[in-house]
Every structure is written in structure tokens, then in C-alpha cells.
N, C-alpha and C. Protein backbone atom coordinates (compact mmCIF):
# COMPACT_ATOMS: atom_id res chain seq x y z
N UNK A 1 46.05 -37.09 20.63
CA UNK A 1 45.49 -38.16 21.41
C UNK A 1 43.99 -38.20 21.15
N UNK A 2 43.43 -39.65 20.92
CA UNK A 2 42.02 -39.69 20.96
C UNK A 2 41.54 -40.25 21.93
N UNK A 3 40.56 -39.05 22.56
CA UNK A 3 39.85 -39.34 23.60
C UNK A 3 38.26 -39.77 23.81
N UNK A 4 37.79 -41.32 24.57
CA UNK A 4 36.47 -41.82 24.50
C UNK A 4 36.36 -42.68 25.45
N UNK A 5 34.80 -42.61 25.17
CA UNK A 5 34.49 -43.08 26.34
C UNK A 5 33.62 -44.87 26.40
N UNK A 6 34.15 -45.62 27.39
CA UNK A 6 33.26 -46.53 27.59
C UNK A 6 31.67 -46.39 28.13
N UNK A 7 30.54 -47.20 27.07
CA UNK A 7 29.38 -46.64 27.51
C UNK A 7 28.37 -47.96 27.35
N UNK A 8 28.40 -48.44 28.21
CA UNK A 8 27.36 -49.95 27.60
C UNK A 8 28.29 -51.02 27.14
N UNK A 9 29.68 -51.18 27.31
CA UNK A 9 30.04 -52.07 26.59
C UNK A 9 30.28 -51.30 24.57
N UNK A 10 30.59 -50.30 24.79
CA UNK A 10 30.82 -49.61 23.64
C UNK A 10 31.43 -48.47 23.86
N UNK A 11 32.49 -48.27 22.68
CA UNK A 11 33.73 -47.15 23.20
C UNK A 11 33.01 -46.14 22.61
N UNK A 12 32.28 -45.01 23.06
CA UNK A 12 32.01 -43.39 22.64
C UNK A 12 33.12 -42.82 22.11
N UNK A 13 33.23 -41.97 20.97
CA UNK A 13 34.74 -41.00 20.67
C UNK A 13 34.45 -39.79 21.40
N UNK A 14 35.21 -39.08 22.45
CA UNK A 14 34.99 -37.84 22.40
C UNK A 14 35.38 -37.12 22.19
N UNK A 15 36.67 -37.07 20.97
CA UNK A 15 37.49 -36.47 20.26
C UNK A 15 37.42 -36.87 18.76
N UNK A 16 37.04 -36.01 17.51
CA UNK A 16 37.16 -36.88 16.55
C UNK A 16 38.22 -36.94 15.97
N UNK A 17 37.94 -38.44 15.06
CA UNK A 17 40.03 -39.66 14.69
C UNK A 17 40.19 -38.08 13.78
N UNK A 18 41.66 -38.14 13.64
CA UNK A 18 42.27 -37.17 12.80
C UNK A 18 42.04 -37.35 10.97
N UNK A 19 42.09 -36.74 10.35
CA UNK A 19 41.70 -36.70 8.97
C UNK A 19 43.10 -38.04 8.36
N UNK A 20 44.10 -37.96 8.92
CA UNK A 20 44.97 -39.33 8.37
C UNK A 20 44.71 -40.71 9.38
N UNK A 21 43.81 -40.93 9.94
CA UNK A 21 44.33 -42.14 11.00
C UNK A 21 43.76 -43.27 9.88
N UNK A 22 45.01 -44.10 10.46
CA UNK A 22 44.99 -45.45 9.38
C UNK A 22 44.56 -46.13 10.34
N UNK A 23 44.24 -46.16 11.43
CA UNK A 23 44.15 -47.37 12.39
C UNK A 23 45.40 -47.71 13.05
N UNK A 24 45.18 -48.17 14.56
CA UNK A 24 46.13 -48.70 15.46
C UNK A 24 45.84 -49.36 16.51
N UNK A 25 46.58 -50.16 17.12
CA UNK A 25 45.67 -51.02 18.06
C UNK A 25 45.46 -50.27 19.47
N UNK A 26 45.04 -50.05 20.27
CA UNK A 26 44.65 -49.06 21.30
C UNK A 26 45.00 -50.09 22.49
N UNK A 27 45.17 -49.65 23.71
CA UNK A 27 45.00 -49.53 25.07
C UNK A 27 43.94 -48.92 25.88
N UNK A 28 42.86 -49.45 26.62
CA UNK A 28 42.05 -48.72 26.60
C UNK A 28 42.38 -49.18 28.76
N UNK A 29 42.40 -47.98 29.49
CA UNK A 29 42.50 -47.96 30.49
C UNK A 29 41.53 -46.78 30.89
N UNK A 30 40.65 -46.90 32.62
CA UNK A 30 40.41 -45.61 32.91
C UNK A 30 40.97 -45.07 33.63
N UNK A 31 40.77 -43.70 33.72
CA UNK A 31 41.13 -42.53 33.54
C UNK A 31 41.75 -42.12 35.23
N UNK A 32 40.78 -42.96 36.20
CA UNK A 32 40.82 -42.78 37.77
C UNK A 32 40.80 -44.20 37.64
N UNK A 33 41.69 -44.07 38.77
CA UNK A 33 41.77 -45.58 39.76
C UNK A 33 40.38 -46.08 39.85
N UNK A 34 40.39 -47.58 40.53
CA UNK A 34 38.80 -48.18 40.46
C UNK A 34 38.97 -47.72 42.13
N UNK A 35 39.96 -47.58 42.48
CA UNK A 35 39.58 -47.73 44.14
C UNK A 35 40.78 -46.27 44.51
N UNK A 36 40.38 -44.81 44.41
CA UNK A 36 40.98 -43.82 44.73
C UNK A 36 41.09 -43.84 45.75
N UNK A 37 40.39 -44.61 47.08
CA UNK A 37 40.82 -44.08 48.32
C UNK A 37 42.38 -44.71 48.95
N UNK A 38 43.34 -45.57 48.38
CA UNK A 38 44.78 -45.42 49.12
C UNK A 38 45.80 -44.55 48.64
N UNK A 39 45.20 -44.07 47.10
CA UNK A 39 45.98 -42.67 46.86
C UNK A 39 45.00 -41.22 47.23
N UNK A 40 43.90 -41.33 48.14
CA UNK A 40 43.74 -39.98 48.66
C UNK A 40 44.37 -40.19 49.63
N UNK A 41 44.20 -41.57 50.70
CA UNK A 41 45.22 -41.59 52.02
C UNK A 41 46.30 -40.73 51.84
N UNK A 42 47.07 -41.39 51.00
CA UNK A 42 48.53 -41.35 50.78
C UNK A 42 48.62 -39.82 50.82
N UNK A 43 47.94 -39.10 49.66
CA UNK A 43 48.14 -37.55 49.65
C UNK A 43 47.82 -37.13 51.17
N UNK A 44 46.93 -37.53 51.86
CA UNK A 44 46.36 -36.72 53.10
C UNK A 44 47.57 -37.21 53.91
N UNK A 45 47.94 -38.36 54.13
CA UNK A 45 49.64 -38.33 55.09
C UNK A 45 50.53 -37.45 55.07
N UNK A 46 50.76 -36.62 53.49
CA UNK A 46 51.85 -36.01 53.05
C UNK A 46 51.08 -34.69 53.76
N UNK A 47 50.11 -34.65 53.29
CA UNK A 47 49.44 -32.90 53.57
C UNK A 47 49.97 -33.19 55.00
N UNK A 48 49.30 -33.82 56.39
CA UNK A 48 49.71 -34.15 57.52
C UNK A 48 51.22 -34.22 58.02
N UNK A 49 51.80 -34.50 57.34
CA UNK A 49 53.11 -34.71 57.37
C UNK A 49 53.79 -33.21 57.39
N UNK A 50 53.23 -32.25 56.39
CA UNK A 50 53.82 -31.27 56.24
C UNK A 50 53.34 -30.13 57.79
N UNK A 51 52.46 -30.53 58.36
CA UNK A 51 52.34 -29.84 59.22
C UNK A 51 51.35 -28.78 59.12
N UNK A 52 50.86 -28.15 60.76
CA UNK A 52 49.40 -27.15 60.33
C UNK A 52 49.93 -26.01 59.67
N UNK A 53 48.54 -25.85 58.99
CA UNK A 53 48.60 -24.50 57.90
C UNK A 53 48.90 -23.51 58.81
N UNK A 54 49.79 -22.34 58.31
CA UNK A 54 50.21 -21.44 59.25
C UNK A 54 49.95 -20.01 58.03
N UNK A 55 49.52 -18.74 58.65
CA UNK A 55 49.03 -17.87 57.63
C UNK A 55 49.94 -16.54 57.90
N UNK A 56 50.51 -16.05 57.06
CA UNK A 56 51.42 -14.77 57.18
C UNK A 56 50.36 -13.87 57.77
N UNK A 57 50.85 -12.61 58.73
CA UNK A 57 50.22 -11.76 59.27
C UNK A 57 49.23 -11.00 58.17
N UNK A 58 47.74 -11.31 58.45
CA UNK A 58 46.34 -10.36 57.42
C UNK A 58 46.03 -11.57 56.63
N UNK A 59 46.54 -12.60 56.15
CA UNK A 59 46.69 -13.29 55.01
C UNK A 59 44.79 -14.03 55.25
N UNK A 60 45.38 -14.66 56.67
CA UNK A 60 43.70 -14.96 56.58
C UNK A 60 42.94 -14.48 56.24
N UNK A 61 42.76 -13.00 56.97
CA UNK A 61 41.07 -11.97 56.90
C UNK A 61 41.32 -11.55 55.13
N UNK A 62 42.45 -11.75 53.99
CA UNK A 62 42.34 -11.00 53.07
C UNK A 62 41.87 -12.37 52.22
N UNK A 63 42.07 -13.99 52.63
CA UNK A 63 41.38 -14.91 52.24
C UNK A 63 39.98 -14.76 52.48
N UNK A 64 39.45 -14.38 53.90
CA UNK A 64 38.05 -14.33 54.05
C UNK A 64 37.53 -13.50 53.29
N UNK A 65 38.11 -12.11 52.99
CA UNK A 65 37.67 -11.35 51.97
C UNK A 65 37.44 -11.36 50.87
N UNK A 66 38.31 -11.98 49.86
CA UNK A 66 38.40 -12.49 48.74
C UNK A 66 37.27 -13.64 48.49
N UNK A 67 37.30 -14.48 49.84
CA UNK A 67 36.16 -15.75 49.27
C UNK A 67 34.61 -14.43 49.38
N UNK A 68 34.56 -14.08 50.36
CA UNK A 68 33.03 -12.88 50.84
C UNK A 68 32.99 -12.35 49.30
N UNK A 69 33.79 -11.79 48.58
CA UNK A 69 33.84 -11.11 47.47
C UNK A 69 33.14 -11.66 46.43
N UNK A 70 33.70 -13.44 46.34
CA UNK A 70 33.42 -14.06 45.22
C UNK A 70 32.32 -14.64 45.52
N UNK A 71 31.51 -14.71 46.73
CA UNK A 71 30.11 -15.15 47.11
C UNK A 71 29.36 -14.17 46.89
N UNK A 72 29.47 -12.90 47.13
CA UNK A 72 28.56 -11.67 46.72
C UNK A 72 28.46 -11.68 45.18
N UNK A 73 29.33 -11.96 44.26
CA UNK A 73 29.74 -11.51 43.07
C UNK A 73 28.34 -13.10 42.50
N UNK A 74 28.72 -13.87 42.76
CA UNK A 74 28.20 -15.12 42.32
C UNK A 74 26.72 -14.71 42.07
N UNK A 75 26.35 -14.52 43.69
CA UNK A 75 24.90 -14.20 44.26
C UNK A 75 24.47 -12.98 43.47
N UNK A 76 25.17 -12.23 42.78
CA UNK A 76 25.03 -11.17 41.95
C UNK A 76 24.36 -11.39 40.65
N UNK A 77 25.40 -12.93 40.18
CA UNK A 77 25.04 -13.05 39.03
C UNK A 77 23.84 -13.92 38.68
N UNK A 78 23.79 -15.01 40.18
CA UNK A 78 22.82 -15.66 39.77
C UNK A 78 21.07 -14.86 39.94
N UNK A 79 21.27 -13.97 40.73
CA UNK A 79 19.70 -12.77 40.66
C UNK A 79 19.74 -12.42 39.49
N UNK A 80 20.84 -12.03 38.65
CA UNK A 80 20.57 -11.37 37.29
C UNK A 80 19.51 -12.70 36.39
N UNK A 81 20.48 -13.31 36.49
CA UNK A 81 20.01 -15.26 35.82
C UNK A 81 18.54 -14.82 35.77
N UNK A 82 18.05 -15.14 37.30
CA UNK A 82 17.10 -15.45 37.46
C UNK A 82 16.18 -14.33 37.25
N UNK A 83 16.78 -12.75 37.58
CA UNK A 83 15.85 -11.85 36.69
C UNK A 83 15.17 -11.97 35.21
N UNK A 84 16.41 -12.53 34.40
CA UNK A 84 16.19 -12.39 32.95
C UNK A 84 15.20 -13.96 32.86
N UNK A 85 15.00 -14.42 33.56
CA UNK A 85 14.03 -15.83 32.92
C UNK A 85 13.02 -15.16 33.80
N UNK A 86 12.37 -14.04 34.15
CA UNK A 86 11.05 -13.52 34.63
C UNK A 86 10.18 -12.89 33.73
């Protein structure tokens, strides 16, 4: 599949054509809806529909842990970042 982009009234490639393409006539559609919000509705009815989140016994505090983990770890890396451009 070749993938590009509309930019000004001009199609960008952002995949380059394959070493055989002879040419073909294209379809050019985007990628997201022009108007995503009656298919986010739609998903958020179903989420609603299914009812409140319910968490097996620990499951929460080992979610809170896991996210605490990956915020320390982040904050870890971005001091290093910012060490090495000092």
C-alpha cells in the first residue's frame, strides 16, 4: 500500500511507489472521519452500556503501582536528558 499525504492541494508520498508500479488510478480518502464526534458517542454508549469498571481484589493499588513506577522511571530519564545537554 502507498501511503500520502494531502498538503496544499498536493498529494505528499509517504511511502515510496514500489520499484514495478506502472501506475493506477487511486482513491484518495482521509484517514479519520471529518466529524469523529458520533463515532466517539457511539463508542462511549457501549463503554456505558457495559457497566462500572469493577477491579479484582489488589488489582487497583498494583495499577497505581505500576503507573507510580512508570512516572518515576520517565522522571528518571528525563533528568538524565537534561543532565547530558549541561
Amino acid at each position: 500500500m502507498i501511503v500520502g499525504r494531502v498538503e496544499h492541494g498536493q498529494i505528499q508520498l509517504v511511502s515510496a511507489l514500489p520499484q514495478d508500479w506502472e501506475g493506477q488510478a487511486v482513491k484518495i480518502e482521509p484517514c479519520v472521519p471529518a466529524d469523529a464526534l458520533p463515532d466517539l458517542r457511539r463508542r462511549l454508549a457501549v463503554l456505558h452500556a457495559l457497566g462500572p469498571m469493577e477491579y479484582e481484589p489488589g488489582e487497583q493499588a498494583q495499577i497505581a503501582r505500576a503507573l507510580a513506577d512508570m512516572n518515576e522511571l520517565s522522571r528518571t530519564q528525563i533528568q538524565h536528558l537534561a543532565d547530558d545537554l549541561r
